[in-house]
Protein backbone atom coordinates (compact mmCIF):
# COMPACT_ATOMS: atom_id res chain seq x y z
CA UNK A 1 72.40 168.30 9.40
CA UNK A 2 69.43 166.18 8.20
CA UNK A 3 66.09 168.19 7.65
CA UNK A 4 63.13 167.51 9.78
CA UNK A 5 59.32 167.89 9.76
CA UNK A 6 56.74 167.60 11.36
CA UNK A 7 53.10 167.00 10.49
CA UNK A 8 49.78 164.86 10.73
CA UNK A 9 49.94 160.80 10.23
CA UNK A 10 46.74 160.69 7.75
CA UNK A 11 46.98 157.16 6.89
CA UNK A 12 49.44 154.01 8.60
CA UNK A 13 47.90 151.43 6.74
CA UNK A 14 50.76 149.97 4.53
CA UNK A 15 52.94 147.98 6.14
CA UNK A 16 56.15 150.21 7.80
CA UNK A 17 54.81 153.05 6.07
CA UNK A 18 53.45 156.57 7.15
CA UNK A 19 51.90 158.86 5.04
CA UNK A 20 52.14 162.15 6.81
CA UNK A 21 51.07 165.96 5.84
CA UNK A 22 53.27 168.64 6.60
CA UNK A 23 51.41 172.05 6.48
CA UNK A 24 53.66 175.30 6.00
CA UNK A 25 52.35 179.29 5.33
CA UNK A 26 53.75 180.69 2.36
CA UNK A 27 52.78 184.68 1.78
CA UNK A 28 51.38 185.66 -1.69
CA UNK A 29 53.90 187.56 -4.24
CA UNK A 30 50.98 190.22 -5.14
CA UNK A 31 48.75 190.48 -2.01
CA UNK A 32 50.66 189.69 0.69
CA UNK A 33 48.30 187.23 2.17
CA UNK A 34 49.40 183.96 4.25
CA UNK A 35 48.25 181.21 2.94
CA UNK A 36 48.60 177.34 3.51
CA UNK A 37 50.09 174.92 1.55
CA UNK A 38 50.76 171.12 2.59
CA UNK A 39 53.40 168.60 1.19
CA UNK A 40 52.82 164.53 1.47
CA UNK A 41 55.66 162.64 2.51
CA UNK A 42 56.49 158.95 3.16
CA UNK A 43 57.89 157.59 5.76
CA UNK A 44 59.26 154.65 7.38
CA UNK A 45 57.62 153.44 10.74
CA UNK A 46 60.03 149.78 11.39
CA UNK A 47 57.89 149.61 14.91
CA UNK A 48 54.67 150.94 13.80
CA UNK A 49 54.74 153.07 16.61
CA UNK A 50 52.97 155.95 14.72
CA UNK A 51 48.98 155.93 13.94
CA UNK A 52 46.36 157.87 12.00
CA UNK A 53 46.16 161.31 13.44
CA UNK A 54 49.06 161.58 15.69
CA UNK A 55 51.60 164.55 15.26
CA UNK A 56 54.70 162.80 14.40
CA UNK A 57 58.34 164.42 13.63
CA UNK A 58 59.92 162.61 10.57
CA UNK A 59 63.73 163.27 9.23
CA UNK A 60 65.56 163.00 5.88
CA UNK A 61 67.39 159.75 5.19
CA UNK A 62 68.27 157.72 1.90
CA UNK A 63 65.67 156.57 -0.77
CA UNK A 64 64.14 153.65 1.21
CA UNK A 65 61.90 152.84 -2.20
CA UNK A 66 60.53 154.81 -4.81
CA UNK A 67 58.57 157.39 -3.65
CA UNK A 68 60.01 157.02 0.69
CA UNK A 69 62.91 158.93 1.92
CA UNK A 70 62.04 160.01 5.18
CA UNK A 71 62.16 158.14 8.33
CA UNK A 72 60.35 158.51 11.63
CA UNK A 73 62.40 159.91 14.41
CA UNK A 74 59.48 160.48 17.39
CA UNK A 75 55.62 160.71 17.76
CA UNK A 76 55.21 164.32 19.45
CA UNK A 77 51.75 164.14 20.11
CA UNK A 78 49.89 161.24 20.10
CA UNK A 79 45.70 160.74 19.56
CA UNK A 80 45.02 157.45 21.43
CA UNK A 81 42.41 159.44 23.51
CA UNK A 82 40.24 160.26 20.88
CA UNK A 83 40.74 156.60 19.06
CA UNK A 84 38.08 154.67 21.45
């Protein structure tokens, strides 16, 4: 089983390439607070489906390049309404 994500397209401005934020809650060791922390990944977009703002599930694959191994698998919710 491959791991998936899913998180916020902030920028689809290289070519085939996503840059999206996954946000997760993680609870403090001493006071027991939630609080959020976010992870950039990079993915690969071969149909540049995805754009900037849309909710977007990516999954593990090999090292594509240096810093990309993760690959887009669907666009769950997608902003074109608030584009225009």
């Amino acid at each position: 089983m491959k791991k998936s994500l899913v998180g916020v397209v902030t920028s689809a401005k290289a070519a085939k390439t996503l840059t999206v934020k996954v946000e997760r809650l993680v609870q403090h060791p001493v006071f027991n607070k939630y609080m959020r922390r976010q992870t950039v990944v990079y993915a690969h977009d071969e149909k540049r489906e995805a754009r900037e703002g849309d909710q977007v599930e990516v999954v593990e694959t090999r090292p594509l390049s240096k810093t990309k191994c993760w690959r887009l698998l669907r666009v769950v919710r997608s902003d074109r309404s608030r584009a225009s």
